[in-house]
Protein backbone atom coordinates (compact mmCIF):
# COMPACT_ATOMS: atom_id res chain seq x y z
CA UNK A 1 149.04 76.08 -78.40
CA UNK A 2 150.17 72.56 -79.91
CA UNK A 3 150.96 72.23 -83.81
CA UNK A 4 149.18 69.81 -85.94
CA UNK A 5 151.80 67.37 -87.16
CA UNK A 6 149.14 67.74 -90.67
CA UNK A 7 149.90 70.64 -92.19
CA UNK A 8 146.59 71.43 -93.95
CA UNK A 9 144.57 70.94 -91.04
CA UNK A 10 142.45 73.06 -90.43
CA UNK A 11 141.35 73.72 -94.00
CA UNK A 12 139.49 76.72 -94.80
CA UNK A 13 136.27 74.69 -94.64
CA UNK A 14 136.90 73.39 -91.26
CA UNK A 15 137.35 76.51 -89.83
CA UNK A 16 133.82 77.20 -91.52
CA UNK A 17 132.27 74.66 -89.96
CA UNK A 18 134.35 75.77 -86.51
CA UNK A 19 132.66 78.97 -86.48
CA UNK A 20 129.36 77.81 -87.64
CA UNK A 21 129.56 75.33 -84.18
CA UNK A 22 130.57 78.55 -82.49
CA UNK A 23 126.83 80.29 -83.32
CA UNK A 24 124.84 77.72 -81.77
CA UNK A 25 122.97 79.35 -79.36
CA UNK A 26 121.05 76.34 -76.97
CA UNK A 27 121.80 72.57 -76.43
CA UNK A 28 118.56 72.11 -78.81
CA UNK A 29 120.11 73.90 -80.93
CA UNK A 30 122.97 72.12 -80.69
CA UNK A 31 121.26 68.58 -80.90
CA UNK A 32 119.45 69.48 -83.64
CA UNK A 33 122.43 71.22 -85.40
CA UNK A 34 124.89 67.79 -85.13
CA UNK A 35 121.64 65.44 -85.67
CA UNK A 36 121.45 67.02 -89.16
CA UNK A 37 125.12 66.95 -89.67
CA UNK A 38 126.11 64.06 -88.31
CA UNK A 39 124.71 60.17 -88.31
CA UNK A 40 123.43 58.02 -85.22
CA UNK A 41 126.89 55.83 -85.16
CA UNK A 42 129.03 58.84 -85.52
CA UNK A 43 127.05 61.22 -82.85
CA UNK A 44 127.46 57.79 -80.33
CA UNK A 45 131.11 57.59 -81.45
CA UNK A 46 131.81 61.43 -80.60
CA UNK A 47 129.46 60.71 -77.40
CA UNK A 48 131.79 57.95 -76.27
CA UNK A 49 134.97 59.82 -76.34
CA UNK A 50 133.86 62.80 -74.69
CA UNK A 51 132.52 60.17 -71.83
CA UNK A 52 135.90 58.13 -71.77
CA UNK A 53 138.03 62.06 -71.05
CA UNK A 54 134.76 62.66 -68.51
CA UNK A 55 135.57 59.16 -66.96
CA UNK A 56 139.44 59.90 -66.64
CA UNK A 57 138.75 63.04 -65.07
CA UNK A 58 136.75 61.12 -62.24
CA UNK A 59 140.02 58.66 -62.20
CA UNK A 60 138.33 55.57 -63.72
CA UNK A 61 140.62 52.58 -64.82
CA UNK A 62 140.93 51.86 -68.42
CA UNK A 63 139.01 48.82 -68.23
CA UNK A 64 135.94 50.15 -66.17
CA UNK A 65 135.30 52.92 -68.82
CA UNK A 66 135.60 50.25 -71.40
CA UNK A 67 133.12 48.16 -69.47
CA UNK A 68 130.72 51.24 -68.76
CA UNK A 69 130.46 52.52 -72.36
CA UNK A 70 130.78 49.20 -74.09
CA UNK A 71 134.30 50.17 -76.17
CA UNK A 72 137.38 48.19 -75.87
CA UNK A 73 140.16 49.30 -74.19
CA UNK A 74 142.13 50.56 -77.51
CA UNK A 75 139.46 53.18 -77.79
CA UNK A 76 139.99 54.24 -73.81
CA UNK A 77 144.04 54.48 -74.66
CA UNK A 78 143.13 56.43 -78.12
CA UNK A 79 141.19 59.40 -76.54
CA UNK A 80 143.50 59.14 -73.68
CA UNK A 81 146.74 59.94 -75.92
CA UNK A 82 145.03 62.57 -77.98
CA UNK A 83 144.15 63.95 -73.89
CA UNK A 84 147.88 63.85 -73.00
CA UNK A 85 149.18 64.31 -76.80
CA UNK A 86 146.86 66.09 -78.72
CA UNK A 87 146.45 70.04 -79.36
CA UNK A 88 145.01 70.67 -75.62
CA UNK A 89 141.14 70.97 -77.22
CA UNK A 90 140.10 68.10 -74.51
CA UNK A 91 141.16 69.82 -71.62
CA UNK A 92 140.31 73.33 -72.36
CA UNK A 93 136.69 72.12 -73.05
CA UNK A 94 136.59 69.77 -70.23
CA UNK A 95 138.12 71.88 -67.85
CA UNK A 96 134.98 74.39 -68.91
CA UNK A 97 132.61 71.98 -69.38
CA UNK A 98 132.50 70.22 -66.05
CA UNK A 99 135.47 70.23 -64.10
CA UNK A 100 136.69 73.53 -63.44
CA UNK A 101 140.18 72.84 -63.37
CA UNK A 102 140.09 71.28 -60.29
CA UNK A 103 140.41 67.37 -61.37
CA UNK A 104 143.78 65.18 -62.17
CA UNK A 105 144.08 62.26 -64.75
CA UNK A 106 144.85 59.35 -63.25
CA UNK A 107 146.76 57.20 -65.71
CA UNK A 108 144.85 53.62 -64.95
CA UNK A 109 146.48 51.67 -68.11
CA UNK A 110 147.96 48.23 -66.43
CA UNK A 111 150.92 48.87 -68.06
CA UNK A 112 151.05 52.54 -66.49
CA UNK A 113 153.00 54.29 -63.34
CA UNK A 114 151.72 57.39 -61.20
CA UNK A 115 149.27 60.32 -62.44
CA UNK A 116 149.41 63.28 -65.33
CA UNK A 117 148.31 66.32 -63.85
CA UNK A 118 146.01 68.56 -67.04
């Protein structure tokens, strides 16, 4: 597993709220759960980066996910370091979630060369 360059993450109260996540039961549990928790802007925000690493699973430029979810680019190249850079949470839930392991980035950025395998 990757390190957090942050030191005090996760606090004791995160990893509360980690296991609490871990006892919902349903998706209406679940929607219910982060409705409560969580506002409108912040439940789209956490929607749109779990569509932008969806989208670069598929292999969908930079600027069509943008375009799709109405986010600028920065956003797309955000989630897409924290997919490549982060602690591996994106692709272990991804690769459960909907892809089986079976799918390959493709690093669309204008400015980038070739694929990252995950």
């Amino acid at each position: 597993m990757k390190q957090s360059s942050d030191t005090s993450y996760p606090t004791p109260a995160m990893k509360e709220l980690f296991h609490a996540i871990l006892r919902i039961k349903t998706p209406d549990e679940a929607s219910n759960f982060f409705r409560d928790l969580l506002t409108i802007a912040e439940l789209k925000e956490f929607t749109n980066r779990w569509q932008v690493v969806k989208l670069l699973y598929e292999g969908m430029t930079y600027e069509a996910i943008a375009k799709r979810l109405m986010i600028s680019t920065a956003t797309v190249t955000r989630v897409t370091h924290w997919l490549h850079h982060g602690m591996d949470g994106y692709k272990a839930v991804a690769n459960r979630a909907f892809l089986k392991g079976k799918l390959k980035v493709v690093d669309r950025h204008p400015r980038a060369r070739g694929s990252s395998s995950i």
